[in-house]
C-alpha atoms as a PDB file:
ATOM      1  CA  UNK A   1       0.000   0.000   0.000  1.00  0.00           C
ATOM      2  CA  UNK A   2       1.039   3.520  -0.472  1.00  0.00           C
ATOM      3  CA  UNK A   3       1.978   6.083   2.091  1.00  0.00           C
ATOM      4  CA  UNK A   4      -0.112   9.182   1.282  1.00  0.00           C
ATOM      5  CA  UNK A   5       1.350  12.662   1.594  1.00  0.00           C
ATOM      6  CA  UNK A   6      -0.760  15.043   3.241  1.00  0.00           C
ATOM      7  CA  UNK A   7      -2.178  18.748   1.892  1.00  0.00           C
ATOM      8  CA  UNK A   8      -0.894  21.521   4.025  1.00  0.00           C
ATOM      9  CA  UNK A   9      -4.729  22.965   3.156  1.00  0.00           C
ATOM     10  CA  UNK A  10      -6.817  20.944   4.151  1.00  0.00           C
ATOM     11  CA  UNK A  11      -7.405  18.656   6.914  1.00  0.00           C
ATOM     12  CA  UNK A  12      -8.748  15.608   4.757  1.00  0.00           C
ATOM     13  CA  UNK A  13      -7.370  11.703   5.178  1.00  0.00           C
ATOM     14  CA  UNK A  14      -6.979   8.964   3.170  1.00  0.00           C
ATOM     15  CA  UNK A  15      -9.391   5.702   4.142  1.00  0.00           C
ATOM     16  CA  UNK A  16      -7.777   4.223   7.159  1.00  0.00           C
ATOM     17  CA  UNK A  17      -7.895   0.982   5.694  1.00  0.00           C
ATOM     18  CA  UNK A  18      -5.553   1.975   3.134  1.00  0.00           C
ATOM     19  CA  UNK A  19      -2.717   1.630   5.749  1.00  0.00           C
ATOM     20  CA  UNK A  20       0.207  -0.351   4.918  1.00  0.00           C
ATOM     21  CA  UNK A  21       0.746  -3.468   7.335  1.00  0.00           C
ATOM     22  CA  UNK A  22       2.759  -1.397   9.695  1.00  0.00           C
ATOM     23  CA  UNK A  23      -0.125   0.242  10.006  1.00  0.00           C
ATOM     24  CA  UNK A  24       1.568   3.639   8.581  1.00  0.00           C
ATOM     25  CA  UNK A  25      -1.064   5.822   6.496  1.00  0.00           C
ATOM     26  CA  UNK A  26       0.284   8.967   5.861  1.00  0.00           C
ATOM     27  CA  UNK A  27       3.025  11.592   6.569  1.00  0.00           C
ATOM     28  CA  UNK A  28       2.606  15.272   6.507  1.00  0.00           C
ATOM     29  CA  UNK A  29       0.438  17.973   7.998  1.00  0.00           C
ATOM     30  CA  UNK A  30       0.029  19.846  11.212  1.00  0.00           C
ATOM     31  CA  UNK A  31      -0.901  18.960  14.532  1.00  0.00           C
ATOM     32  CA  UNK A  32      -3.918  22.008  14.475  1.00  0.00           C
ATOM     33  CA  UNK A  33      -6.723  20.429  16.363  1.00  0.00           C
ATOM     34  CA  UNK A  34      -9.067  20.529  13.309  1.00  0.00           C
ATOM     35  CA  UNK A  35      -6.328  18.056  11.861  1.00  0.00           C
ATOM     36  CA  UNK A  36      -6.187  16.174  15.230  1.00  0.00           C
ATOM     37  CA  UNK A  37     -10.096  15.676  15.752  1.00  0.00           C
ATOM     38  CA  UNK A  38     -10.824  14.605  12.077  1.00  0.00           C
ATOM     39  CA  UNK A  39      -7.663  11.880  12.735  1.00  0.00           C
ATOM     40  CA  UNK A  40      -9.116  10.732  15.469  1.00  0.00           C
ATOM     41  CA  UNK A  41     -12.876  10.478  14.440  1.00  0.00           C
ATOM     42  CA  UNK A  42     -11.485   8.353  11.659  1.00  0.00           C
ATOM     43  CA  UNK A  43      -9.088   5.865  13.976  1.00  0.00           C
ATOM     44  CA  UNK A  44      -6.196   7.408  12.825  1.00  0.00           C
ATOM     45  CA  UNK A  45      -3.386   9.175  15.630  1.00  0.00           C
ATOM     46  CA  UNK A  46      -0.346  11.013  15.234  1.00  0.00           C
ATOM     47  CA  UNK A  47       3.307   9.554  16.479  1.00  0.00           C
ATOM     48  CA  UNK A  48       6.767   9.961  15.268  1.00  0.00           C
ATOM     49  CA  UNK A  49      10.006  11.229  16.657  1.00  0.00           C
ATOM     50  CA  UNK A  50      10.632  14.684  17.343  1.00  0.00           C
ATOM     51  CA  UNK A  51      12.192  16.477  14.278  1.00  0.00           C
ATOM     52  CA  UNK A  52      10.720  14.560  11.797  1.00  0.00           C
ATOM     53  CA  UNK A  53       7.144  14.837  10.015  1.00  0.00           C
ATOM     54  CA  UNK A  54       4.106  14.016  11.333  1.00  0.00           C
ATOM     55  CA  UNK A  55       3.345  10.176  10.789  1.00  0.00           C
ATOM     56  CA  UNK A  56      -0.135   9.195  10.946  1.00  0.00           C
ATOM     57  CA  UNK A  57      -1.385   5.890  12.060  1.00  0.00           C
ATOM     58  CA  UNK A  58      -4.267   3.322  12.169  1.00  0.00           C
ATOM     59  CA  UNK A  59      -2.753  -0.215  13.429  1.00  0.00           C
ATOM     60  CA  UNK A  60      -4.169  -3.599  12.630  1.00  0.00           C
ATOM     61  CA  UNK A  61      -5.210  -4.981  14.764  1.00  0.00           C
ATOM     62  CA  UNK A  62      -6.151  -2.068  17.111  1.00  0.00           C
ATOM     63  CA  UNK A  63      -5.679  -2.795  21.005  1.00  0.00           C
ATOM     64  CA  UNK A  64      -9.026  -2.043  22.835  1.00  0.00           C
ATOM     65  CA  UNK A  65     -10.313  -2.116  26.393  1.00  0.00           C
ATOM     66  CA  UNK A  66     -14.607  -2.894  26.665  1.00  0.00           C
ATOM     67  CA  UNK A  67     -15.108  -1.017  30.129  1.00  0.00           C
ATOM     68  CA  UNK A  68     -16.997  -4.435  30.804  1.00  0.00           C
ATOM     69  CA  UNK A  69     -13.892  -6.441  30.434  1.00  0.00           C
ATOM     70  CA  UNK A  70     -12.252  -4.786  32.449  1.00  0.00           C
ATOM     71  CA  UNK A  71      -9.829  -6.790  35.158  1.00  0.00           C
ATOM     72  CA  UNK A  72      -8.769  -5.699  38.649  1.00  0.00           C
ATOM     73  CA  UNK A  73      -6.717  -8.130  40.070  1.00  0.00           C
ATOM     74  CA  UNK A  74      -6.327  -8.720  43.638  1.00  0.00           C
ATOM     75  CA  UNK A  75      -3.084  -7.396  44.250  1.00  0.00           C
ATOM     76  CA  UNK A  76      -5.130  -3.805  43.172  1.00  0.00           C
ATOM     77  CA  UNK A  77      -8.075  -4.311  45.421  1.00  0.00           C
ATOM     78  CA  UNK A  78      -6.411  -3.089  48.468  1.00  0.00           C
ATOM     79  CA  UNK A  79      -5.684   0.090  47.018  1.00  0.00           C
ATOM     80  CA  UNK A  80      -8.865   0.730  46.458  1.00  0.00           C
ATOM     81  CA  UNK A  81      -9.968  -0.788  50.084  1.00  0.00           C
ATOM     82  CA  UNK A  82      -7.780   0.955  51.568  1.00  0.00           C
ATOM     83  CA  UNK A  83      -7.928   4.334  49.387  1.00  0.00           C
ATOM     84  CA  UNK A  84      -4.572   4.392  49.220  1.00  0.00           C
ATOM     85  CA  UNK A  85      -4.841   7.289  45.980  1.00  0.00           C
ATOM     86  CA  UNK A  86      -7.418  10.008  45.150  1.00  0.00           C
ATOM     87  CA  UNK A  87      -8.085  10.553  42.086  1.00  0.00           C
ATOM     88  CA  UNK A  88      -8.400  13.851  40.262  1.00  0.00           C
ATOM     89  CA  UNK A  89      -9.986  14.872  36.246  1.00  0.00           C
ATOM     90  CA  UNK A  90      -8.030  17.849  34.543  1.00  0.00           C
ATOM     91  CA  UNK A  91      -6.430  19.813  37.259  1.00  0.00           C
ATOM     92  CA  UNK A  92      -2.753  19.016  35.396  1.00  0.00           C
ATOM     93  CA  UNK A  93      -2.991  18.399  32.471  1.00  0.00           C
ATOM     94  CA  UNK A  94       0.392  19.945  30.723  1.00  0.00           C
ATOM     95  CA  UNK A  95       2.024  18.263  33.979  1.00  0.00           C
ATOM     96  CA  UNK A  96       0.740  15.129  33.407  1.00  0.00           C
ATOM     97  CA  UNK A  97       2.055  14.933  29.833  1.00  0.00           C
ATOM     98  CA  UNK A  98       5.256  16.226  30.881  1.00  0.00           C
ATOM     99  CA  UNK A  99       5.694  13.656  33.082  1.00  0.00           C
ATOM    100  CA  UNK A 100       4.238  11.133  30.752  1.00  0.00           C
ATOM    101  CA  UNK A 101       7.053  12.235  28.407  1.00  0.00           C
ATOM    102  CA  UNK A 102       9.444  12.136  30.809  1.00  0.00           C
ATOM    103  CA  UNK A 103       8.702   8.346  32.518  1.00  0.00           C
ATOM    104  CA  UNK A 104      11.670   5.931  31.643  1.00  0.00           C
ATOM    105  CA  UNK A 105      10.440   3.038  29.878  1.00  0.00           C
ATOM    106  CA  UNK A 106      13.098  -0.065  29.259  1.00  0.00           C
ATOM    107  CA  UNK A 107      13.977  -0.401  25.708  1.00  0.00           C
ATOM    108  CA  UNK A 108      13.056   3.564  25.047  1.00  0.00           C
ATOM    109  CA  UNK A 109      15.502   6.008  24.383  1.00  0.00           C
ATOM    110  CA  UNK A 110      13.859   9.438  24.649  1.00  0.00           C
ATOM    111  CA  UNK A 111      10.350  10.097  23.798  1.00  0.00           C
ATOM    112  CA  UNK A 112       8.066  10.901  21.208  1.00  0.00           C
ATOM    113  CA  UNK A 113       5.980  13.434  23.104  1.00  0.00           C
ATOM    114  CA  UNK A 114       8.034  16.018  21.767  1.00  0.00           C
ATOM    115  CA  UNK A 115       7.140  20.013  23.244  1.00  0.00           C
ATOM    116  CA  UNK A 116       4.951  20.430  19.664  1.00  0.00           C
ATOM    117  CA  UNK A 117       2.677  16.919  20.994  1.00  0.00           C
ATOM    118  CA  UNK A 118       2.347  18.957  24.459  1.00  0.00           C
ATOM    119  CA  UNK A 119       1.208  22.737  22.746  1.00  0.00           C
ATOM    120  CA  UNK A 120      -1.092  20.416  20.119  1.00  0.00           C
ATOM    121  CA  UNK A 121      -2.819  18.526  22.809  1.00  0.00           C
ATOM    122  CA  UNK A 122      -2.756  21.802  25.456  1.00  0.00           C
ATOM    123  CA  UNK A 123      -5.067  23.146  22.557  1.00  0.00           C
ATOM    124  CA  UNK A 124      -7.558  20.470  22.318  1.00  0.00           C
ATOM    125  CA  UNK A 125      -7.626  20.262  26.500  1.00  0.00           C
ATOM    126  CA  UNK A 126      -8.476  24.266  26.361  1.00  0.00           C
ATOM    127  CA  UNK A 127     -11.052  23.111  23.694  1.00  0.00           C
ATOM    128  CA  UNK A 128     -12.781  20.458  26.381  1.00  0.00           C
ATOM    129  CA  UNK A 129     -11.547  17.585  24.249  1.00  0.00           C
ATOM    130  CA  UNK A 130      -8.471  16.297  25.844  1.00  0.00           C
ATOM    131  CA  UNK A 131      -8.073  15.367  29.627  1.00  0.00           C
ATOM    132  CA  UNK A 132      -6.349  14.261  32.403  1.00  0.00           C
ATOM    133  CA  UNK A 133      -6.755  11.541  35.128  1.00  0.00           C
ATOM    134  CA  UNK A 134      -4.545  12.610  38.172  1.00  0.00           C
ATOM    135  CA  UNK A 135      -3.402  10.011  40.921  1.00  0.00           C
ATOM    136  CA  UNK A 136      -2.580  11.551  44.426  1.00  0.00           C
ATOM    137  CA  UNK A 137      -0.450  10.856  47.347  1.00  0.00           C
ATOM    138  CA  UNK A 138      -0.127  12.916  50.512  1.00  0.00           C
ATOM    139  CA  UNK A 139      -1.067  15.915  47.878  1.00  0.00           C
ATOM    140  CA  UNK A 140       1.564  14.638  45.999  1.00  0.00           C
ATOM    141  CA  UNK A 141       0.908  13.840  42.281  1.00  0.00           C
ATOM    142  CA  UNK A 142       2.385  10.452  42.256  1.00  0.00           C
ATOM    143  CA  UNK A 143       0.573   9.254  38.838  1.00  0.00           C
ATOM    144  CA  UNK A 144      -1.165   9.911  36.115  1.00  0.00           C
ATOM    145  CA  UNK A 145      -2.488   9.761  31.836  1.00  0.00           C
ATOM    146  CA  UNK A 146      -4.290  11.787  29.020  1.00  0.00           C
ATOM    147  CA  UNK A 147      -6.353  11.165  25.836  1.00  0.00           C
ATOM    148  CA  UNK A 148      -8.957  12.314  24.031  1.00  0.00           C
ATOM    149  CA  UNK A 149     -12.846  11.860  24.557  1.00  0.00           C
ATOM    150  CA  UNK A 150     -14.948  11.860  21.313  1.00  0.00           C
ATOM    151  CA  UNK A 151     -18.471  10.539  21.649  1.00  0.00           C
ATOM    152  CA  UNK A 152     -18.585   7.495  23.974  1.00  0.00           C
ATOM    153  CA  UNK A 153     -14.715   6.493  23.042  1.00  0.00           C
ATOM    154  CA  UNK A 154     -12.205   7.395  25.547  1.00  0.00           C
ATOM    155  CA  UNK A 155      -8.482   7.612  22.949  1.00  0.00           C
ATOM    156  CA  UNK A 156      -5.943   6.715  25.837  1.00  0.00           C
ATOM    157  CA  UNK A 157      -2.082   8.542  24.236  1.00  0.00           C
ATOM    158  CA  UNK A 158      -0.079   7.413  27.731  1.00  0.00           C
ATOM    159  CA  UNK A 159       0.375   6.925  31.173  1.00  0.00           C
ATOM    160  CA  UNK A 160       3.212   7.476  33.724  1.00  0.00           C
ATOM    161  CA  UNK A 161       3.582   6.263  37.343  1.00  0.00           C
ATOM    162  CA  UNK A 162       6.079   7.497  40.392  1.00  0.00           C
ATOM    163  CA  UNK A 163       4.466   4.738  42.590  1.00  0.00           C
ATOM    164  CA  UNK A 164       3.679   1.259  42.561  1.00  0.00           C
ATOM    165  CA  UNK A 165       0.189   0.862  40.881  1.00  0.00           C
ATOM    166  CA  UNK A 166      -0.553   4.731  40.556  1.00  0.00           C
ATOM    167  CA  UNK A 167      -1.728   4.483  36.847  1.00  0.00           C
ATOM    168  CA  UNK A 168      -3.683   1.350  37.041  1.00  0.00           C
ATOM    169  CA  UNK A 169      -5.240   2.699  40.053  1.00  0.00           C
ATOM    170  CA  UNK A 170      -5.785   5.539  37.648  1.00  0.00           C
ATOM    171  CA  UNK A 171      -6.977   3.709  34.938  1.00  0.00           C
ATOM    172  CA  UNK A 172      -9.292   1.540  36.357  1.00  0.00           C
ATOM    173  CA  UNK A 173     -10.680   4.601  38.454  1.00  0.00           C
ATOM    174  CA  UNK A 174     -10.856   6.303  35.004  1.00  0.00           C
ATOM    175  CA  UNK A 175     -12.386   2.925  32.619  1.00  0.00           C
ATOM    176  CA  UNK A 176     -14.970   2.488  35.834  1.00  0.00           C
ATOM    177  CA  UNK A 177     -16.523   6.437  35.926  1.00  0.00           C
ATOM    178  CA  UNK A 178     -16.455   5.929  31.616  1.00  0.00           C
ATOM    179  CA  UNK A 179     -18.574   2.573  31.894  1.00  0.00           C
ATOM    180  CA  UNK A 180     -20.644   4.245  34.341  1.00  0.00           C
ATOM    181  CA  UNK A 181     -21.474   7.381  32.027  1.00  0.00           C
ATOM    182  CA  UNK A 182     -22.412   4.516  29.083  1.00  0.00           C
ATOM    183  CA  UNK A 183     -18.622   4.905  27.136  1.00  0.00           C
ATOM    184  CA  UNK A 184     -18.205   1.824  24.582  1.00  0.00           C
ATOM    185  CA  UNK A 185     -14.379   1.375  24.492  1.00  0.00           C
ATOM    186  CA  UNK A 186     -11.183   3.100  25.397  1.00  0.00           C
ATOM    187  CA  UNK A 187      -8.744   2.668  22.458  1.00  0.00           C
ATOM    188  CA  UNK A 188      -4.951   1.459  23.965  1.00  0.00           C
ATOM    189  CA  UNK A 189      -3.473   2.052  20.428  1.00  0.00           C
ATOM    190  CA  UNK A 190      -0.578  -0.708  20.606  1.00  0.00           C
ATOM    191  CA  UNK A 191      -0.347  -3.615  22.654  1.00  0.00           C
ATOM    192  CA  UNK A 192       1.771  -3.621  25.796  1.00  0.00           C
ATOM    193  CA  UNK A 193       1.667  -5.990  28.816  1.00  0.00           C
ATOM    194  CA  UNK A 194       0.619  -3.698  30.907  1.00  0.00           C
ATOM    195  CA  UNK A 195      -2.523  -3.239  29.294  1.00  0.00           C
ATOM    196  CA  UNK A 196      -3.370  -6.310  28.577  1.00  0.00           C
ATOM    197  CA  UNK A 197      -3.206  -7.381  32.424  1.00  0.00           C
ATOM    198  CA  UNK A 198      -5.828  -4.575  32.886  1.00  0.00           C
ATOM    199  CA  UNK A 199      -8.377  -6.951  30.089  1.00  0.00           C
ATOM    200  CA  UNK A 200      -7.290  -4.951  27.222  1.00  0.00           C
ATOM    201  CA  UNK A 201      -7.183  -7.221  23.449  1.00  0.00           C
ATOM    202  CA  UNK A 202      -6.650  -6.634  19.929  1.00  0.00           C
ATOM    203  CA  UNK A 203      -9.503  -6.628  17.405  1.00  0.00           C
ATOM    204  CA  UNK A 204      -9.347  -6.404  13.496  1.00  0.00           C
ATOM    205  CA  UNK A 205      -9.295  -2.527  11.997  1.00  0.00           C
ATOM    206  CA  UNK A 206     -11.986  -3.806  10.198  1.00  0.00           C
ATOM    207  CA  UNK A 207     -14.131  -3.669  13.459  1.00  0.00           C
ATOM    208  CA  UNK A 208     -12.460  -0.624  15.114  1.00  0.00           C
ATOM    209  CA  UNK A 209     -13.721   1.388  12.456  1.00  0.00           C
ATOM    210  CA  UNK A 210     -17.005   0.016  12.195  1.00  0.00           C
ATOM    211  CA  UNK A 211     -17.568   0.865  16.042  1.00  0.00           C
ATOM    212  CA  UNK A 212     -15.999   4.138  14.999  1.00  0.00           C
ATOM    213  CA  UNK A 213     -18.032   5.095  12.709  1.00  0.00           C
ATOM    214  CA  UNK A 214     -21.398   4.171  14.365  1.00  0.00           C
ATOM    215  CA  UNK A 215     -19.391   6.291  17.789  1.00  0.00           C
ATOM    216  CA  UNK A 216     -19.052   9.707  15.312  1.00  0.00           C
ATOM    217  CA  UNK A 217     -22.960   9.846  16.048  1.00  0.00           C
ATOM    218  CA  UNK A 218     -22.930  10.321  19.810  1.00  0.00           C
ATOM    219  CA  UNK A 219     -22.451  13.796  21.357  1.00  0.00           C
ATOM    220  CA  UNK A 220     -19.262  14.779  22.538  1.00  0.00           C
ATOM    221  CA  UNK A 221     -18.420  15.064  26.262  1.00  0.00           C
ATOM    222  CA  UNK A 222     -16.670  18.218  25.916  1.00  0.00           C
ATOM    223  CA  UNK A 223     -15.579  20.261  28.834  1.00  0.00           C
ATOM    224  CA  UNK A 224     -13.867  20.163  32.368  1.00  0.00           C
ATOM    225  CA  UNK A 225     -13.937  16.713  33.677  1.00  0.00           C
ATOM    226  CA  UNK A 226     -13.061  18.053  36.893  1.00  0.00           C
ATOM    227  CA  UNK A 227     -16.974  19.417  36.847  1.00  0.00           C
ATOM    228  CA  UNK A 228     -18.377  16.975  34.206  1.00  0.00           C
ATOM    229  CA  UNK A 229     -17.519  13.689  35.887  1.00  0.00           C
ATOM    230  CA  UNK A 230     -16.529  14.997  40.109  1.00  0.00           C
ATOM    231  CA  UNK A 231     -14.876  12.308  41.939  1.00  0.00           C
END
């Protein structure tokens, strides 16, 4: 398949399923958040390495979490006994993707949440699209991740953790309010370990975009979590 080469003008994309088996679809563009929103209302998300062009993506098979599938193990269940974290909805959101960007993962040399990811997504936060999940301890932010919300589809970008468990207990805080507020699927992107221990599984492209497409007729939850969704 061929990679398509974006107009500067315009903020159309090429049919996801054109994607070669990387699952790379196109290179090019801007990060504006009229680019942004159509990728992601089509399955398609930005990543590359800072200083190159943008590289747009839609991955087959796509790794998805069904809030209903969702697995807390029991190692997890005394944190949430016990309250051991509170959790918080966009109160830091530039700090959590600073520190998202800045989390040391094995087999990673740098990141790709280069300072132009952080001003792109800053813009769609401001816009009530993007948010934050916060983990606390002692009034210490100890944990944390950001995505997008479109429709009843929560688009998870990534996660970071200065304590044992602080995203999961994040996540699962986060997956548990979504189910509760009728939200169909939180997109995980790739496949990591991590993840998957959470109930988190691949599914064709073929489907993502079906559930995608039939998701682009919901209303948006746009706004400050912090007030939409409280504790």
């Amino acid at each position: 398949m061929p990679i398509f080469l974006l107009n500067d003008d315009d903020v159309i994309f090429p049919d996801p399923s054109f994607a070669e088996g990387t699952g790379l679809l196109a290179v090019g563009g801007d990060l504006s958040p009229d680019r942004l929103l159509e990728a992601y209302r089509h399955g398609i998300f930005p990543w590359y390495n800072p200083g190159e062009e943008v590289l747009w993506w839609s991955l087959d098979p796509r790794f998805v979490l069904f809030p209903d599938e969702l697995k807390v193990s029991k190692s997890m269940r005394p944190y949430f006994n016990q309250k051991k974290f509170e959790v918080t909805y966009d109160t830091r959101f530039r700090q959590v993707m600073v520190l998202c960007r800045d989390q040391y993962r094995k087999q990673q040399f740098g990141s790709w949440i280069s300072n132009d990811m952080i001003e792109a997504y800053v813009k769609l936060h401001e816009l009530g699209y993007a948010h934050s999940v916060e983990v606390w301890k002692e009034e210490q932010l100890v944990g944390g991740l950001y995505g997008l919300s479109l429709g009843k589809m929560f688009f998870g970008e990534s996660m970071f953790s200065l304590e044992t468990n602080a995203s999961k207990f994040g996540f699962i805080t986060l997956v548990r309010k979504l189910e509760s507020l009728g939200f169909i699927m939180i997109d995980c992107q790739q496949e990591t370990p991590h993840l998957g221990s959470l109930g988190a599984r691949g599914i064709p492209r073929s489907e993502f975009l079906k559930k995608i497409e039939e998701n682009n007729k919901e209303n948006d939850l746009v706004g400050n979590w912090g007030e939409l969704l409280g504790k």
